[in-house]
PDB file of N, CA and C in Angstrom:
ATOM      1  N   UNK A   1     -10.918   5.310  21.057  1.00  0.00           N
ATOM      2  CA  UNK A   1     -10.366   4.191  20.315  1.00  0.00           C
ATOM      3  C   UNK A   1      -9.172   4.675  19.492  1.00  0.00           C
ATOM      4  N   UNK A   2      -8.422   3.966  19.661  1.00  0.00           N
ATOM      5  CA  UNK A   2      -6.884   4.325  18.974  1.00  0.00           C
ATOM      6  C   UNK A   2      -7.115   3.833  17.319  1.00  0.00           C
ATOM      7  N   UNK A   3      -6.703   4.567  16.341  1.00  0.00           N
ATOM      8  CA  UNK A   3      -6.663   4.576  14.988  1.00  0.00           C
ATOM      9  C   UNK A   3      -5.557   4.218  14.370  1.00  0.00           C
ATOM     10  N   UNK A   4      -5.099   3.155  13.955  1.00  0.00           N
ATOM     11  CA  UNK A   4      -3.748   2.207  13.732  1.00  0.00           C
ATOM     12  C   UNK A   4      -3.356   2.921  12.233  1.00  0.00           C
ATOM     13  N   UNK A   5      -2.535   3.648  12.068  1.00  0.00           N
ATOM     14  CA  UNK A   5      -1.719   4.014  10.295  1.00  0.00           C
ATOM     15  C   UNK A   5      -1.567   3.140   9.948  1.00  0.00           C
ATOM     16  N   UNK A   6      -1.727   2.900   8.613  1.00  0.00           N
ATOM     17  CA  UNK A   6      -1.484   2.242   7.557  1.00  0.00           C
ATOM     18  C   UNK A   6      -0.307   2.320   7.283  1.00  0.00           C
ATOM     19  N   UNK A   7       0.533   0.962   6.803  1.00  0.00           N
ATOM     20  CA  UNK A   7       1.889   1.013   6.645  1.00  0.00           C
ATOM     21  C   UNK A   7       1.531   0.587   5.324  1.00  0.00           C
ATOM     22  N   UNK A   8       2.411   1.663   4.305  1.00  0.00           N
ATOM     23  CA  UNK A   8       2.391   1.527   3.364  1.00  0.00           C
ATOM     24  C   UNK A   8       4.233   1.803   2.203  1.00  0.00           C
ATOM     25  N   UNK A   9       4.962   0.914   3.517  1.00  0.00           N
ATOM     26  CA  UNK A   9       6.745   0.394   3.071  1.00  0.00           C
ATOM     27  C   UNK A   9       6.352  -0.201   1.871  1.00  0.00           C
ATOM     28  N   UNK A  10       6.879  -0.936   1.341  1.00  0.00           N
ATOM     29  CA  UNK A  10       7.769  -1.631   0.171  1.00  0.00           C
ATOM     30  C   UNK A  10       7.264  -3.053   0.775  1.00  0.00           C
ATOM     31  N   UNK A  11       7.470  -3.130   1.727  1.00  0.00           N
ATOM     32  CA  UNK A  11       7.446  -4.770   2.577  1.00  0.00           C
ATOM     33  C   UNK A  11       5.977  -4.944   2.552  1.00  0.00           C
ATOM     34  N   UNK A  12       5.151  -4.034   2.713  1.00  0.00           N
ATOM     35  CA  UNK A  12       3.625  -3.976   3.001  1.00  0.00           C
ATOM     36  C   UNK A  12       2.898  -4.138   2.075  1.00  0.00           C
ATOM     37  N   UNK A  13       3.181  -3.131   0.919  1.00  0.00           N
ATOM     38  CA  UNK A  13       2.902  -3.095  -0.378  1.00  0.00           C
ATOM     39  C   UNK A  13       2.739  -4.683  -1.157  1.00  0.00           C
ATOM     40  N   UNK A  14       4.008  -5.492  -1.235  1.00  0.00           N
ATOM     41  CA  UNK A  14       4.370  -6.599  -1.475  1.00  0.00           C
ATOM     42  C   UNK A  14       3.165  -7.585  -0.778  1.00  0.00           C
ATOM     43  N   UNK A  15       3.297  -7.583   0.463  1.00  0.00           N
ATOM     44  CA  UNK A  15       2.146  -8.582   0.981  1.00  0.00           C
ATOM     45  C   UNK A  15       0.174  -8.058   0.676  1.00  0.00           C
ATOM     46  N   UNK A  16       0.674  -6.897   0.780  1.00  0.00           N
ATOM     47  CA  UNK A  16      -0.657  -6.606   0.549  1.00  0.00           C
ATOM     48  C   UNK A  16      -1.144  -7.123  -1.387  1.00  0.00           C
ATOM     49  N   UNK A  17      -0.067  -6.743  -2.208  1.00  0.00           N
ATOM     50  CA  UNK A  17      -0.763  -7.419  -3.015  1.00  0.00           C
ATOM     51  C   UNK A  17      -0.687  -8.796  -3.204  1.00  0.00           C
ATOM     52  N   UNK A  18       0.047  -9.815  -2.419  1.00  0.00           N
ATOM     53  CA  UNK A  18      -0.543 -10.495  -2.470  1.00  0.00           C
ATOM     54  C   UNK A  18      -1.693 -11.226  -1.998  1.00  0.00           C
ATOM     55  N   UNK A  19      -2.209 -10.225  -1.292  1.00  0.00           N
ATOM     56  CA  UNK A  19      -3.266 -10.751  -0.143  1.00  0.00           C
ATOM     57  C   UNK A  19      -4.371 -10.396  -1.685  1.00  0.00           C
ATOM     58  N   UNK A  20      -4.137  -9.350  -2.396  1.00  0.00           N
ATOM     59  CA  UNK A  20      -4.972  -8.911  -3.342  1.00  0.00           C
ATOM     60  C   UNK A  20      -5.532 -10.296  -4.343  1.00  0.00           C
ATOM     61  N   UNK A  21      -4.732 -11.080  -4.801  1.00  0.00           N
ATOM     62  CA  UNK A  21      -4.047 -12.039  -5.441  1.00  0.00           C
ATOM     63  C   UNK A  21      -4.750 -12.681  -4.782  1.00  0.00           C
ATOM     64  N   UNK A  22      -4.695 -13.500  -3.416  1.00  0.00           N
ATOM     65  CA  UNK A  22      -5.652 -14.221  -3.039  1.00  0.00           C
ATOM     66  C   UNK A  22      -7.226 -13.783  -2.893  1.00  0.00           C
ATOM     67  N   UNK A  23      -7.472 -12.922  -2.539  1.00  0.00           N
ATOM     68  CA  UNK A  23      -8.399 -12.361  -2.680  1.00  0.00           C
ATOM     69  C   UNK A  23      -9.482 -13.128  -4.088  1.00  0.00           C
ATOM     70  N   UNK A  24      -8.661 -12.437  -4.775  1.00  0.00           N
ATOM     71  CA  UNK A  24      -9.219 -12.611  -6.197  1.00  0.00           C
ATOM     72  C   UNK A  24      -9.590 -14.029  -6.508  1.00  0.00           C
ATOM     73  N   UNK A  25      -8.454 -14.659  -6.664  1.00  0.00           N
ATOM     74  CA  UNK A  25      -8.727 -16.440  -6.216  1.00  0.00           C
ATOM     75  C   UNK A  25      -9.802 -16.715  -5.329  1.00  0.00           C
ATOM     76  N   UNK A  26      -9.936 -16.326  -4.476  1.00  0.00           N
ATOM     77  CA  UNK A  26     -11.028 -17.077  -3.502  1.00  0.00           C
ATOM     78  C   UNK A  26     -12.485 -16.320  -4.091  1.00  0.00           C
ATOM     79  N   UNK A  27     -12.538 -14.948  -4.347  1.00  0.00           N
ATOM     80  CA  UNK A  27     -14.111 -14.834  -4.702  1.00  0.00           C
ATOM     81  C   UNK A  27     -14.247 -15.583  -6.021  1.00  0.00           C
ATOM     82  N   UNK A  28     -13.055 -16.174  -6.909  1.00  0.00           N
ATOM     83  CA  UNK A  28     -13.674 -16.845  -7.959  1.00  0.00           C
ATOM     84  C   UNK A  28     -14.188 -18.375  -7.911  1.00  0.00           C
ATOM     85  N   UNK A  29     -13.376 -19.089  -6.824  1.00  0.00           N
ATOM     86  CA  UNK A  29     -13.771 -20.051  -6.549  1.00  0.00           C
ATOM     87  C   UNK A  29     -15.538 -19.848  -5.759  1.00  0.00           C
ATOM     88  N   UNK A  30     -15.645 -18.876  -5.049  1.00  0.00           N
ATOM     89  CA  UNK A  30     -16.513 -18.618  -4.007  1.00  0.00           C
ATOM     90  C   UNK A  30     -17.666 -18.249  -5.113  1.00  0.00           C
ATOM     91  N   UNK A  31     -17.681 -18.172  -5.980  1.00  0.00           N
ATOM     92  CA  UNK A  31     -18.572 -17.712  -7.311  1.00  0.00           C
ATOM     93  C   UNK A  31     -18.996 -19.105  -7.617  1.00  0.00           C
ATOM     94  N   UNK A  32     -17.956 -19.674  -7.991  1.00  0.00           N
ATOM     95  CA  UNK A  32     -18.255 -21.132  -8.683  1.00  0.00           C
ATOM     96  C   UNK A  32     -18.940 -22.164  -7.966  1.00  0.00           C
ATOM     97  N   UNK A  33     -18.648 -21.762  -6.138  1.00  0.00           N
ATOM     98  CA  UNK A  33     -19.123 -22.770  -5.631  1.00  0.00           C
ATOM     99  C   UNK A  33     -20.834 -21.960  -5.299  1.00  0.00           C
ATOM    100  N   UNK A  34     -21.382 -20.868  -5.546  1.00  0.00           N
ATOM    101  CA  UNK A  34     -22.286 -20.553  -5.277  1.00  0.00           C
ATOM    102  C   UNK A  34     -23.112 -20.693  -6.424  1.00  0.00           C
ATOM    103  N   UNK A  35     -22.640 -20.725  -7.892  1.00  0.00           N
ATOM    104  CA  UNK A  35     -23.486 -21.367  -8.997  1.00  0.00           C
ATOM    105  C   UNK A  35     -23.974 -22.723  -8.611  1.00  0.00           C
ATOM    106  N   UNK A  36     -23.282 -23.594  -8.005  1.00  0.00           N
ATOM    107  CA  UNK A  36     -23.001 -24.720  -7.908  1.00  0.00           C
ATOM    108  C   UNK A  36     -24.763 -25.140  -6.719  1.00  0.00           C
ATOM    109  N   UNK A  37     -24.547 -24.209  -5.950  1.00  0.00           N
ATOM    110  CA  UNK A  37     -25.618 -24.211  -4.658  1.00  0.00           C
ATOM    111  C   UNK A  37     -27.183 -23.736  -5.241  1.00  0.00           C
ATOM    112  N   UNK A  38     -28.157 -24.698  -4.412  1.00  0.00           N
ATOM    113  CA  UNK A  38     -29.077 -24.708  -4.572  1.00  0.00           C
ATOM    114  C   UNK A  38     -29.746 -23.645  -3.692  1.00  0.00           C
ATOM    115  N   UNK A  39     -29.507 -24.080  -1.997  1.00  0.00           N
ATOM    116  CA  UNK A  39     -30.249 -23.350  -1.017  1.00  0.00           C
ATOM    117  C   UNK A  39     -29.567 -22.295  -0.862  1.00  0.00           C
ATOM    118  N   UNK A  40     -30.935 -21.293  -0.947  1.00  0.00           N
ATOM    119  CA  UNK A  40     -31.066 -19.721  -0.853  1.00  0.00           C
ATOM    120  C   UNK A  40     -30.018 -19.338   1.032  1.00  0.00           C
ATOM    121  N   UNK A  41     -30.528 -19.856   1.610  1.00  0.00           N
ATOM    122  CA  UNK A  41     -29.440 -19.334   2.871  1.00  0.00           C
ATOM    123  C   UNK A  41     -28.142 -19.704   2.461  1.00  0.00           C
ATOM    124  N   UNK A  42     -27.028 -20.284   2.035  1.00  0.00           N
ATOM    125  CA  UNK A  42     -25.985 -20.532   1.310  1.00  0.00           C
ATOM    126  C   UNK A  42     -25.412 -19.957   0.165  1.00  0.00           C
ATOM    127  N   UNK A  43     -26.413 -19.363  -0.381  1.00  0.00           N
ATOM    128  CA  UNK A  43     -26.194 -18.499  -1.014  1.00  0.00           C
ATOM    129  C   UNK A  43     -25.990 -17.123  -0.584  1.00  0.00           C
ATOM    130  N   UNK A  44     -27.006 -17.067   0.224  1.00  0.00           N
ATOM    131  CA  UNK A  44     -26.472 -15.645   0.478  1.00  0.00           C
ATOM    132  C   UNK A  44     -25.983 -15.663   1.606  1.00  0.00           C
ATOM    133  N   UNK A  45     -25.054 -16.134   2.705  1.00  0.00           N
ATOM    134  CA  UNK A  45     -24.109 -16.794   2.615  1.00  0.00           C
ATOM    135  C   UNK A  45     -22.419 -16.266   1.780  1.00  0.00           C
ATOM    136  N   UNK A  46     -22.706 -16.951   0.692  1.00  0.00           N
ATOM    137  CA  UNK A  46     -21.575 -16.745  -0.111  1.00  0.00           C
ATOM    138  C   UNK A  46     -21.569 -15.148  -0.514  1.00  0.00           C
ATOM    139  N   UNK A  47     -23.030 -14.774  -1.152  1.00  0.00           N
ATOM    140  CA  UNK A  47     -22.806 -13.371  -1.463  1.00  0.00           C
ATOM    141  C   UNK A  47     -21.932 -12.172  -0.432  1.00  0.00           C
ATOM    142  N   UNK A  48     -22.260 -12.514   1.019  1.00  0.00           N
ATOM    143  CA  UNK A  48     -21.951 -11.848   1.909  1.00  0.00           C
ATOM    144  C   UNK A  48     -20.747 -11.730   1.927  1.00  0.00           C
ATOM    145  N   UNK A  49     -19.573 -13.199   1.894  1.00  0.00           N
ATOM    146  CA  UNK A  49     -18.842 -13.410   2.516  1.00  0.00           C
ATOM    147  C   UNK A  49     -17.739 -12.730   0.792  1.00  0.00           C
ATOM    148  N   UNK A  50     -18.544 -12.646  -0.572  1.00  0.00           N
ATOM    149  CA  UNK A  50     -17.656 -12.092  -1.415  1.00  0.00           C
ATOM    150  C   UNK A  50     -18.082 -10.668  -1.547  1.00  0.00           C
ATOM    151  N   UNK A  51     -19.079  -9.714  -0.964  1.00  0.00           N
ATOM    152  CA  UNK A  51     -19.172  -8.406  -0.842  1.00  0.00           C
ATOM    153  C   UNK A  51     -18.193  -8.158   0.329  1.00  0.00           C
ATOM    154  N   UNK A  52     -17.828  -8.719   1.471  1.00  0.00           N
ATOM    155  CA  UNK A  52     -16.559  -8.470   2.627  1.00  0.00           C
ATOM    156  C   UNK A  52     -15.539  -8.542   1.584  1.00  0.00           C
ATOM    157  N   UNK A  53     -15.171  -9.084   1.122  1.00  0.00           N
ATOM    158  CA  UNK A  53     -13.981  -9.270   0.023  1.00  0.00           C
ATOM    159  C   UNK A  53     -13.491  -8.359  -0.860  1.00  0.00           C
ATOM    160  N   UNK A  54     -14.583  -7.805  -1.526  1.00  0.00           N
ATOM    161  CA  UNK A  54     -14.622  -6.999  -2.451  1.00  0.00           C
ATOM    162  C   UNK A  54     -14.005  -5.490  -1.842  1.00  0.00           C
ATOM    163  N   UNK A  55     -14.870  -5.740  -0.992  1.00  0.00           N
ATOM    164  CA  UNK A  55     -14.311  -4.593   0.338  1.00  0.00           C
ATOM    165  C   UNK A  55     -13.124  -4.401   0.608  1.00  0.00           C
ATOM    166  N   UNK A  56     -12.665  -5.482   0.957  1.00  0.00           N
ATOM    167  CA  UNK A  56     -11.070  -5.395   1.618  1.00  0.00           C
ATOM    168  C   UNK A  56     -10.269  -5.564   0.257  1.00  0.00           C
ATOM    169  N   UNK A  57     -10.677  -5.753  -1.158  1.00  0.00           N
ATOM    170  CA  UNK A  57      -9.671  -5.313  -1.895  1.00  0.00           C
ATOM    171  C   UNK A  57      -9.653  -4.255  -2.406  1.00  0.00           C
ATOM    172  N   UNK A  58     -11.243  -3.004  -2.428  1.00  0.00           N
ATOM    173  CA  UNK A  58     -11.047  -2.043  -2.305  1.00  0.00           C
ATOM    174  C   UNK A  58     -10.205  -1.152  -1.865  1.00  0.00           C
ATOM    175  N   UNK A  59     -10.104  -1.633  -0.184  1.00  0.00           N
ATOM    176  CA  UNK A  59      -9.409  -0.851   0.949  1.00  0.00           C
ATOM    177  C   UNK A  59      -8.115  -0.938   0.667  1.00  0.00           C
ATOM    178  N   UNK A  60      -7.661  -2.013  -0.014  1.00  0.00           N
ATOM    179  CA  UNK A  60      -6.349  -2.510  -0.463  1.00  0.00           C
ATOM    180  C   UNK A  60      -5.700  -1.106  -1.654  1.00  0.00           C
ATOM    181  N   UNK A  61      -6.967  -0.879  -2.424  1.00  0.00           N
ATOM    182  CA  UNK A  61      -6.579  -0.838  -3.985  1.00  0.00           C
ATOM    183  C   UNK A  61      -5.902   1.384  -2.999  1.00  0.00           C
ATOM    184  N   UNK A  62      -7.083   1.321  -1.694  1.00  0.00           N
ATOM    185  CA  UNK A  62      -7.363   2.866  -1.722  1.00  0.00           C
ATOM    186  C   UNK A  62      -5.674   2.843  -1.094  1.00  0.00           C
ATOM    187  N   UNK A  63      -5.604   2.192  -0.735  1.00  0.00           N
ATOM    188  CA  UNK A  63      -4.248   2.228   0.492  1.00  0.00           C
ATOM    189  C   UNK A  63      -2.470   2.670  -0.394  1.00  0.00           C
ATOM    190  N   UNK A  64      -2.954   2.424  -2.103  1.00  0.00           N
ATOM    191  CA  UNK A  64      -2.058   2.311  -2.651  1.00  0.00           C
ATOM    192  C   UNK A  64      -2.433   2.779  -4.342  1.00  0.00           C
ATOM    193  N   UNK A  65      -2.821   4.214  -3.951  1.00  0.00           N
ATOM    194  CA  UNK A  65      -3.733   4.528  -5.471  1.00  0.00           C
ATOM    195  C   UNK A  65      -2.677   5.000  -6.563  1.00  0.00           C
ATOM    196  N   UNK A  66      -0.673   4.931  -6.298  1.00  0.00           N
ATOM    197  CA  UNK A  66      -0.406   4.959  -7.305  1.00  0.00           C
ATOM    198  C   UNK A  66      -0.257   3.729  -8.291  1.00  0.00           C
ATOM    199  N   UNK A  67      -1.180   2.553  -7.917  1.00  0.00           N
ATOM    200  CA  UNK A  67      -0.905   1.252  -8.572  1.00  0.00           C
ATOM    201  C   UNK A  67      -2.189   1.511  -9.498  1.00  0.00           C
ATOM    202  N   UNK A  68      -2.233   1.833 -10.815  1.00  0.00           N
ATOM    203  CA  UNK A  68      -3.168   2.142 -11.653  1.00  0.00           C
ATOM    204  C   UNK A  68      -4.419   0.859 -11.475  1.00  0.00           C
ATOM    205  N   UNK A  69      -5.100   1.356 -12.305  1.00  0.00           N
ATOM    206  CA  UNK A  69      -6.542  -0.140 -12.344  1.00  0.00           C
ATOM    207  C   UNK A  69      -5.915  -1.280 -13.091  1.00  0.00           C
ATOM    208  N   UNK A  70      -5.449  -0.972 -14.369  1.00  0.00           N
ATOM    209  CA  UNK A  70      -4.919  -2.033 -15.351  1.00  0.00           C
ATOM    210  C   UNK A  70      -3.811  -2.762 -14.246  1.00  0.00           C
ATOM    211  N   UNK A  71      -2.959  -2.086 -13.226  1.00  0.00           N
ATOM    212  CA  UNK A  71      -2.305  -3.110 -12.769  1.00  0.00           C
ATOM    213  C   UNK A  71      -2.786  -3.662 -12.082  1.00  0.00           C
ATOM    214  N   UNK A  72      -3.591  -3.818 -11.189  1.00  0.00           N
ATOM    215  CA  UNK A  72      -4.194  -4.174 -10.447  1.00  0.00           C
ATOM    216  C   UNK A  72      -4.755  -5.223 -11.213  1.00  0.00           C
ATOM    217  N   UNK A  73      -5.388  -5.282 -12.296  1.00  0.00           N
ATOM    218  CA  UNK A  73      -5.799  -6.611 -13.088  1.00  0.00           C
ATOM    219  C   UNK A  73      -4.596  -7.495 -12.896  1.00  0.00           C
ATOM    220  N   UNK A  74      -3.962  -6.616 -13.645  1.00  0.00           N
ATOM    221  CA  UNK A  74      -2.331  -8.077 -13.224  1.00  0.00           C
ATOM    222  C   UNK A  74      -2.103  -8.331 -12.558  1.00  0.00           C
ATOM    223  N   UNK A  75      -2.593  -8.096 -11.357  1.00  0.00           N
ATOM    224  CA  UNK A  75      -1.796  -8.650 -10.133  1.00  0.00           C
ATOM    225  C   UNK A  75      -2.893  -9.637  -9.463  1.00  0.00           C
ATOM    226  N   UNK A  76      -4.144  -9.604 -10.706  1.00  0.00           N
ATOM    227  CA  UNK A  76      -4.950 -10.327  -9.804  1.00  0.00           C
ATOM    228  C   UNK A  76      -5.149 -11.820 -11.322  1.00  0.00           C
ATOM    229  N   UNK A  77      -4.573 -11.741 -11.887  1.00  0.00           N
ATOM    230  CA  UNK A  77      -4.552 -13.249 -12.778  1.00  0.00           C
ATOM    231  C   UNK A  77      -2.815 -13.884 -12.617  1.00  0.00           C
TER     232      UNK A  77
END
């Protein structure tokens, strides 16, 4: 299996945080709508689908570790 590099230009950087940015937006909505839920399969459900998330903004944060933590807050309000 072929192993794809990470492009990590100026151009990449840029989209990637904003993918970060959405990210963030959607597990908060995805929070709100799981307070909101009663049934246990829907719930977890949601948990799943914001632990994948969490993930890929991890992978995001590793891809680009001279962007400190504090910025990374900013870039996610």
């Amino acid at each position: 299996m072929d192993v794809k590099e990470e492009d990590k230009s100026k151009e990449s950087k840029k989209n990637h945080i904003a993918y970060y940015r959405s990210l963030c937006k959607i597990i908060l909505n995805i929070k709100e709508e799981k307070n909101q839920e009663e049934e246990p399969a829907i719930k977890s459900h949601l948990d799943n689908r914001i632990e994948a998330m969490e993930k890929d903004k991890k992978r995001i944060r590793d891809m680009f570790p001279e962007i400190k933590e504090g910025e990374w807050n900013d870039y996610a309000n």
